[in-house]
PDB file of N, CA and C in Angstrom:
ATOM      1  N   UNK A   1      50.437  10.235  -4.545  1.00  0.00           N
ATOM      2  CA  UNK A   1      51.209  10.161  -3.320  1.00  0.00           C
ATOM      3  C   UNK A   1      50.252  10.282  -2.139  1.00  0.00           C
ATOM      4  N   UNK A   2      50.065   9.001  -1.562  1.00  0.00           N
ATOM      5  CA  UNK A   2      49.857   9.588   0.208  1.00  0.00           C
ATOM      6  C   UNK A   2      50.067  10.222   1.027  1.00  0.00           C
ATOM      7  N   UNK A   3      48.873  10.714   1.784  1.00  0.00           N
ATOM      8  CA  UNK A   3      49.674  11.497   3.111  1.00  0.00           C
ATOM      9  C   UNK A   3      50.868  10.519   3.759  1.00  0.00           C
ATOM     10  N   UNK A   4      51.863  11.358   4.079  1.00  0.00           N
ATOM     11  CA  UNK A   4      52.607  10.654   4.974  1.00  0.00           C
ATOM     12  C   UNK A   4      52.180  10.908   6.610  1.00  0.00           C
ATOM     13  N   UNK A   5      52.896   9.948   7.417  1.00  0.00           N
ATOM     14  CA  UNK A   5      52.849  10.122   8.909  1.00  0.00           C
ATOM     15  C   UNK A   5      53.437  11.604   9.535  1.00  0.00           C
ATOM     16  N   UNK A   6      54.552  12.257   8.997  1.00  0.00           N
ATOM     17  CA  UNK A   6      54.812  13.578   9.267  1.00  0.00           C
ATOM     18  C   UNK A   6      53.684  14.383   8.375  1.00  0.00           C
ATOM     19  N   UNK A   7      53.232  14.188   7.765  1.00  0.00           N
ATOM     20  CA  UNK A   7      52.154  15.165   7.216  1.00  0.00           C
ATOM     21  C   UNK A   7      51.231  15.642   8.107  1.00  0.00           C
ATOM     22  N   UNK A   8      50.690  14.438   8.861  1.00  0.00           N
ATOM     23  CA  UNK A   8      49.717  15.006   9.770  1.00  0.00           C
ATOM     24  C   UNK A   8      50.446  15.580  11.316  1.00  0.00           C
ATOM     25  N   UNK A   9      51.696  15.575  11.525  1.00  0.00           N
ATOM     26  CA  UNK A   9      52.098  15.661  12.644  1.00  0.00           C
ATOM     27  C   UNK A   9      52.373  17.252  12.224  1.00  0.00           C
ATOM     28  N   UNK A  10      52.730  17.415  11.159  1.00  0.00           N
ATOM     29  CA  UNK A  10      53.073  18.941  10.752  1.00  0.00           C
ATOM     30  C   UNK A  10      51.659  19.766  11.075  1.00  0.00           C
ATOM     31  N   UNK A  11      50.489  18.998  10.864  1.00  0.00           N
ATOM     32  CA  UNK A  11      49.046  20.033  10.318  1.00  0.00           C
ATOM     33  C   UNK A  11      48.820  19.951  12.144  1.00  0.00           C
ATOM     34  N   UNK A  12      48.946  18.905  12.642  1.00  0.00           N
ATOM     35  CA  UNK A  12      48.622  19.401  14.812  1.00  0.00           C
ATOM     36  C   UNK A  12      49.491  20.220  14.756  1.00  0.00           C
ATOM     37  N   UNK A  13      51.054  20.774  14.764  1.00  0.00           N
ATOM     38  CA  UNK A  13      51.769  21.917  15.064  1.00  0.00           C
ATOM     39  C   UNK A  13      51.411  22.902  14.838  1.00  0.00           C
ATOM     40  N   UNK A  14      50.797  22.971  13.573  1.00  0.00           N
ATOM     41  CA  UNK A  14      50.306  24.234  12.397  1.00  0.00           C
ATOM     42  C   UNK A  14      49.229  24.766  13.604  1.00  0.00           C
ATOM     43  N   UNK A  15      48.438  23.869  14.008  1.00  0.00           N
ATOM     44  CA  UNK A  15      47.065  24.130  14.501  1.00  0.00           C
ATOM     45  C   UNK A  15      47.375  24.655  15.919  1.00  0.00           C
ATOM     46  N   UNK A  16      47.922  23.882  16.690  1.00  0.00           N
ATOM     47  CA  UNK A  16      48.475  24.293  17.928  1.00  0.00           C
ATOM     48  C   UNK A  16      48.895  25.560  18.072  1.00  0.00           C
ATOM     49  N   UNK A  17      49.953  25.941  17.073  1.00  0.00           N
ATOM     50  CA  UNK A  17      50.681  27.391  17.042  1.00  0.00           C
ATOM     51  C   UNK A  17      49.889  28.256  17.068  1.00  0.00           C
ATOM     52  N   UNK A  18      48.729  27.819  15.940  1.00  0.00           N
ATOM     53  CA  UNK A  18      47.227  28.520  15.601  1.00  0.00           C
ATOM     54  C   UNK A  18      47.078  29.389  16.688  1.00  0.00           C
ATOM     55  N   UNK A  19      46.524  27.912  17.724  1.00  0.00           N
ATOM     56  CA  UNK A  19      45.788  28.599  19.241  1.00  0.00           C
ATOM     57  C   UNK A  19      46.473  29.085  19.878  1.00  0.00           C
ATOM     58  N   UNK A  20      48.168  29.215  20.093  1.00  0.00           N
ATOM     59  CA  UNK A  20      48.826  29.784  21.037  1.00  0.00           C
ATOM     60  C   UNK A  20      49.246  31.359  19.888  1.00  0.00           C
ATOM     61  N   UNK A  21      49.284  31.510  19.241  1.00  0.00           N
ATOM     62  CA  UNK A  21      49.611  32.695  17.894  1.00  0.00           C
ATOM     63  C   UNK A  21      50.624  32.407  18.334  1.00  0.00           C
ATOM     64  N   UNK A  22      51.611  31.690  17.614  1.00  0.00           N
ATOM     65  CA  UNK A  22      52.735  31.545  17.342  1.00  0.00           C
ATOM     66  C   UNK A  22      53.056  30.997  15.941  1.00  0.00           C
ATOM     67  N   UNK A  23      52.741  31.804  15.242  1.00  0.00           N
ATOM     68  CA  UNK A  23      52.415  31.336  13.729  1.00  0.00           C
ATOM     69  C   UNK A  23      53.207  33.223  13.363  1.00  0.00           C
ATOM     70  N   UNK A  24      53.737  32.997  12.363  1.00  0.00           N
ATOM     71  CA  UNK A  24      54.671  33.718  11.670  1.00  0.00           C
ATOM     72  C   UNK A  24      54.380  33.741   9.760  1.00  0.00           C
ATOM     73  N   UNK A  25      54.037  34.824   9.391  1.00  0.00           N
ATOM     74  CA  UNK A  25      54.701  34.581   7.811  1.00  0.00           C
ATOM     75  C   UNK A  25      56.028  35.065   7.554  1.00  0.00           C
ATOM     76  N   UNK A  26      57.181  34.638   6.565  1.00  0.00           N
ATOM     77  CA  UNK A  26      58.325  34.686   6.195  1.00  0.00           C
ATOM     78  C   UNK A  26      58.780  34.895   5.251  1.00  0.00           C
ATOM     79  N   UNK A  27      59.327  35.249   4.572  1.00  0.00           N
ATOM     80  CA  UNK A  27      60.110  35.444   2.947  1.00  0.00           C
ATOM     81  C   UNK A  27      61.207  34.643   3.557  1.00  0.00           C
ATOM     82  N   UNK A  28      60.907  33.102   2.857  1.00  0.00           N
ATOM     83  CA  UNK A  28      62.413  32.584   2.825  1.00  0.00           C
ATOM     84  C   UNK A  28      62.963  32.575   1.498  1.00  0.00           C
ATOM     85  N   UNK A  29      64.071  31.985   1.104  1.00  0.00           N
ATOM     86  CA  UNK A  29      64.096  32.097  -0.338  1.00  0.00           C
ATOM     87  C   UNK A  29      64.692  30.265  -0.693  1.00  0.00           C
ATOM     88  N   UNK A  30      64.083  29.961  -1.853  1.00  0.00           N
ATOM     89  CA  UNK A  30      64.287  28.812  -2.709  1.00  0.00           C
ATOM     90  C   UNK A  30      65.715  27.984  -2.349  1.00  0.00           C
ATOM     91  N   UNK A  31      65.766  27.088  -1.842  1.00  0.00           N
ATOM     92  CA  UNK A  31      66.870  27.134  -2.308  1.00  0.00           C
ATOM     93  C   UNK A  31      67.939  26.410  -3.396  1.00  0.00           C
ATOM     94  N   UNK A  32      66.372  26.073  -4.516  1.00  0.00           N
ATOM     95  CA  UNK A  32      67.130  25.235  -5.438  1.00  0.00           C
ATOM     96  C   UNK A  32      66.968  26.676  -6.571  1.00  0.00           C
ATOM     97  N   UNK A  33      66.334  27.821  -6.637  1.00  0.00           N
ATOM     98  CA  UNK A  33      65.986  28.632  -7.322  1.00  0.00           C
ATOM     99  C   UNK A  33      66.851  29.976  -7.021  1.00  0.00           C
ATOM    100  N   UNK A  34      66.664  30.123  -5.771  1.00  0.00           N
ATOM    101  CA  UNK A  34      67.369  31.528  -4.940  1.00  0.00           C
ATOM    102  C   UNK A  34      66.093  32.634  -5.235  1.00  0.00           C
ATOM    103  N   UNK A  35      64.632  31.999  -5.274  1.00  0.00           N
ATOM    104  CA  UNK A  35      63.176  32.931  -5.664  1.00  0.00           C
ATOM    105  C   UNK A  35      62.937  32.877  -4.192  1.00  0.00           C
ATOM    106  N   UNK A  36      62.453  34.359  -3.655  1.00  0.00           N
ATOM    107  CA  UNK A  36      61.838  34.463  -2.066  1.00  0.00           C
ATOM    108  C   UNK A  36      60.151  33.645  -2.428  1.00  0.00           C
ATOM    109  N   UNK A  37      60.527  33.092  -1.499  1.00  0.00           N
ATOM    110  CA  UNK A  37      59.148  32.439  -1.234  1.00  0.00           C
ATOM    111  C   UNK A  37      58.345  32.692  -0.208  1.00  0.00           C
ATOM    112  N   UNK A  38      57.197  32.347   0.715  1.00  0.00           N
ATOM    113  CA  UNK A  38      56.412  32.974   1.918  1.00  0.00           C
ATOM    114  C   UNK A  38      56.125  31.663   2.183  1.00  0.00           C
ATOM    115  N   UNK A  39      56.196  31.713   3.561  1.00  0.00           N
ATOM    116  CA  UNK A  39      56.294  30.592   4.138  1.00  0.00           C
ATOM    117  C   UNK A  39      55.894  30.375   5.667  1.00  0.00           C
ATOM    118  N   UNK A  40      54.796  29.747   5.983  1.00  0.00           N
ATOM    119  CA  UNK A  40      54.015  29.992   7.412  1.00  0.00           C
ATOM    120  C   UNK A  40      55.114  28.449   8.175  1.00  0.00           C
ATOM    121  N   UNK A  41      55.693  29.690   9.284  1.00  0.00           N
ATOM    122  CA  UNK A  41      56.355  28.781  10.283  1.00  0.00           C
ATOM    123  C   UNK A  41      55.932  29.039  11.519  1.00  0.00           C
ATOM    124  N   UNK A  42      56.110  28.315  12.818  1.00  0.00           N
ATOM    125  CA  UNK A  42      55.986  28.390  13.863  1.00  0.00           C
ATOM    126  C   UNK A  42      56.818  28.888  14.566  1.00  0.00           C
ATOM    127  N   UNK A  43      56.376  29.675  15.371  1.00  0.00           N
ATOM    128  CA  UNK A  43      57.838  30.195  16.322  1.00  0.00           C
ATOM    129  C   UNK A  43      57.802  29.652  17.401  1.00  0.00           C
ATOM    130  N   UNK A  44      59.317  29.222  17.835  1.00  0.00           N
ATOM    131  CA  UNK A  44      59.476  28.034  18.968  1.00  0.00           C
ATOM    132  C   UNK A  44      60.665  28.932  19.717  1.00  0.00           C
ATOM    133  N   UNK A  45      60.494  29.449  20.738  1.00  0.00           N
ATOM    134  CA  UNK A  45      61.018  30.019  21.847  1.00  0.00           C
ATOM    135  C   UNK A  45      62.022  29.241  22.970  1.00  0.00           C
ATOM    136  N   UNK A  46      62.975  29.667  22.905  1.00  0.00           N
ATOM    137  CA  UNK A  46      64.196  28.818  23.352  1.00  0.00           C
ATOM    138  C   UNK A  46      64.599  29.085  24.900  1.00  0.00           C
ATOM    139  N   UNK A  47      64.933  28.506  25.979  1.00  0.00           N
ATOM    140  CA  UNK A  47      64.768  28.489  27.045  1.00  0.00           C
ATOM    141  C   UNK A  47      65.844  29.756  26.851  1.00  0.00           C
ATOM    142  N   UNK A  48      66.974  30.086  26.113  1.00  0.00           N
ATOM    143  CA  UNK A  48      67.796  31.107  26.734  1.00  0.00           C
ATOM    144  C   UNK A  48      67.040  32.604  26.317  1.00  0.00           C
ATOM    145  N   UNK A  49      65.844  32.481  25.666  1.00  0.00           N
ATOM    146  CA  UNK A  49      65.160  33.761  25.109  1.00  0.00           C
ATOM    147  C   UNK A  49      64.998  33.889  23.376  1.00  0.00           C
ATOM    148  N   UNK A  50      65.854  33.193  22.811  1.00  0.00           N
ATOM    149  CA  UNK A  50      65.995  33.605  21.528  1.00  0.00           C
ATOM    150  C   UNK A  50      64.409  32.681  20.707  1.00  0.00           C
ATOM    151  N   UNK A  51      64.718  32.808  19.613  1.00  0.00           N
ATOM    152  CA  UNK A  51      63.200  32.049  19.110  1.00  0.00           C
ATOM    153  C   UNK A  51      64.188  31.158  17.892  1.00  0.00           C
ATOM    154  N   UNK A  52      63.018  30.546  17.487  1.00  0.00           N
ATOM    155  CA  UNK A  52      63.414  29.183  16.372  1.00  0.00           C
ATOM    156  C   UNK A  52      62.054  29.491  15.431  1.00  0.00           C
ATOM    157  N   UNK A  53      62.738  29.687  13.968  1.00  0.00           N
ATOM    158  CA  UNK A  53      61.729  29.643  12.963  1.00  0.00           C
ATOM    159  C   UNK A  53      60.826  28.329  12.934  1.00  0.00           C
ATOM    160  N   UNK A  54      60.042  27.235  12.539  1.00  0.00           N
ATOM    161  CA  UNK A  54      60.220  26.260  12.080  1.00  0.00           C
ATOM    162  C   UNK A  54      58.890  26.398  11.048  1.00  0.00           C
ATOM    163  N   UNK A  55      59.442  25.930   9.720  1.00  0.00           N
ATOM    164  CA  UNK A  55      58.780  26.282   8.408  1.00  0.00           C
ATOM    165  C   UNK A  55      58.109  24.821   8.271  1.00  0.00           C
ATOM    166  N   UNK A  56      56.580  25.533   7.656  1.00  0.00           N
ATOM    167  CA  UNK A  56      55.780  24.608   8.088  1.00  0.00           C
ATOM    168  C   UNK A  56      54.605  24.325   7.119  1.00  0.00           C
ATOM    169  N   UNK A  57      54.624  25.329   6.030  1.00  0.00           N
ATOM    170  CA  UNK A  57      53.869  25.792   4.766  1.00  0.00           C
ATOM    171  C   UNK A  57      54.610  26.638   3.915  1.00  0.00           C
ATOM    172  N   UNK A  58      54.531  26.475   2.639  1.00  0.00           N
ATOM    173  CA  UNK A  58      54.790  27.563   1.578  1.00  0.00           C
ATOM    174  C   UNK A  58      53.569  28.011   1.026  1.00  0.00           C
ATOM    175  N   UNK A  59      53.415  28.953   0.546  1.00  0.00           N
ATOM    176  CA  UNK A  59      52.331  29.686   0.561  1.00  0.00           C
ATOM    177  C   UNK A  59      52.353  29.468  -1.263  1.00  0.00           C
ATOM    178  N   UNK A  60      51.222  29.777  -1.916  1.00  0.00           N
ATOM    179  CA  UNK A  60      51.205  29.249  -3.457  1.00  0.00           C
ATOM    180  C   UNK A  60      51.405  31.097  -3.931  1.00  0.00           C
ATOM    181  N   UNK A  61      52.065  30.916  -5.103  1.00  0.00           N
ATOM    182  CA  UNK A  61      52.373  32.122  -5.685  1.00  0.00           C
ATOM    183  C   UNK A  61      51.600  32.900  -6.466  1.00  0.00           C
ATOM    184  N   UNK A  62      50.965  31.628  -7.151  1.00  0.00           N
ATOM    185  CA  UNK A  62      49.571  32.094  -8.485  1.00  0.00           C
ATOM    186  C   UNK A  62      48.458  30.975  -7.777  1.00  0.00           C
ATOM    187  N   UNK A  63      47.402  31.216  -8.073  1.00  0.00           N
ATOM    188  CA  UNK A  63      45.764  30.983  -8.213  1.00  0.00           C
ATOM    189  C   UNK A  63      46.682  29.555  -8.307  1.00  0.00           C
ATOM    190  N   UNK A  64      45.726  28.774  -6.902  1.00  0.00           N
ATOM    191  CA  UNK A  64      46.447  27.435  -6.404  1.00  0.00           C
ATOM    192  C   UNK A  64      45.234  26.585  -6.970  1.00  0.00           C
ATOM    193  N   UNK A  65      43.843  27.530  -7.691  1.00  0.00           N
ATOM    194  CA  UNK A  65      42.885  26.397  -8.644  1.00  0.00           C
ATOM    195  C   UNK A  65      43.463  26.119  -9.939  1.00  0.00           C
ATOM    196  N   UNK A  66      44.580  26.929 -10.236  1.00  0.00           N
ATOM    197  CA  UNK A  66      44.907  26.873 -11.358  1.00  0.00           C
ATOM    198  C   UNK A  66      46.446  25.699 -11.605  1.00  0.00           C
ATOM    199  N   UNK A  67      46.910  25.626 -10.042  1.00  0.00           N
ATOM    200  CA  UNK A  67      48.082  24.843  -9.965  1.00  0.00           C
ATOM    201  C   UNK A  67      47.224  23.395  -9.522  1.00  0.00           C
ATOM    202  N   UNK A  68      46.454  23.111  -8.766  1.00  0.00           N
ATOM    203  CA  UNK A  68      46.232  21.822  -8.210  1.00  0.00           C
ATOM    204  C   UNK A  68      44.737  21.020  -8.343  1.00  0.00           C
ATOM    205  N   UNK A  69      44.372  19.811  -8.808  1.00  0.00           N
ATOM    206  CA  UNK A  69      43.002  19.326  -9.050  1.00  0.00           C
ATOM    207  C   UNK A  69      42.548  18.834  -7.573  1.00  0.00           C
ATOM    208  N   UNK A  70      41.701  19.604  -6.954  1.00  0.00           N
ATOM    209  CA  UNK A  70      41.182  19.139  -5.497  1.00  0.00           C
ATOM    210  C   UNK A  70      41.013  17.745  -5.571  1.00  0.00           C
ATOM    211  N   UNK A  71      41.116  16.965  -4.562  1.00  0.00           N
ATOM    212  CA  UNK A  71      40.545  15.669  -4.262  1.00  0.00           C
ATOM    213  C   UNK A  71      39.083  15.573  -4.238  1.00  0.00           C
ATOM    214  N   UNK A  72      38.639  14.624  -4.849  1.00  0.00           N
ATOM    215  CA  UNK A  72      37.084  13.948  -5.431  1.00  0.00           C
ATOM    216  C   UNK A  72      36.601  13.491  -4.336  1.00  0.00           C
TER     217      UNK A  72
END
């Protein structure tokens, strides 16, 4: 599978949030499983004060050399 065009639009947000720290970790949970998962979202601040999660990574559970073969 290719990167898609939202793939890279997700990794500038990721990065952006980076530099402003607006980067969050989360326990969301599965929701084809109902397993809490961790999950790096951005926090997006709403003109009336309140904030907006927006999930942006899941974080790997076990040794991610052991789940994925790096690219060559």
């Amino acid at each position: 599978m290719a990167l898609q065009p939202g793939h890279q639009q997700n990794f500038k947000t990721l990065l952006t949030a980076a530099q402003h720290q607006d980067l969050a970790l989360v326990e969301c949970q599965d929701s084809r499983t109902g397993q809490p998962v961790p999950v790096i979202c951005a926090v997006n601040y709403e003109p009336d004060g309140g904030i907006a999660l927006v999930p942006l990574a899941q974080l790997f559970a076990d040794n991610p050399y052991d789940t994925l073969t790096p690219p060559s």
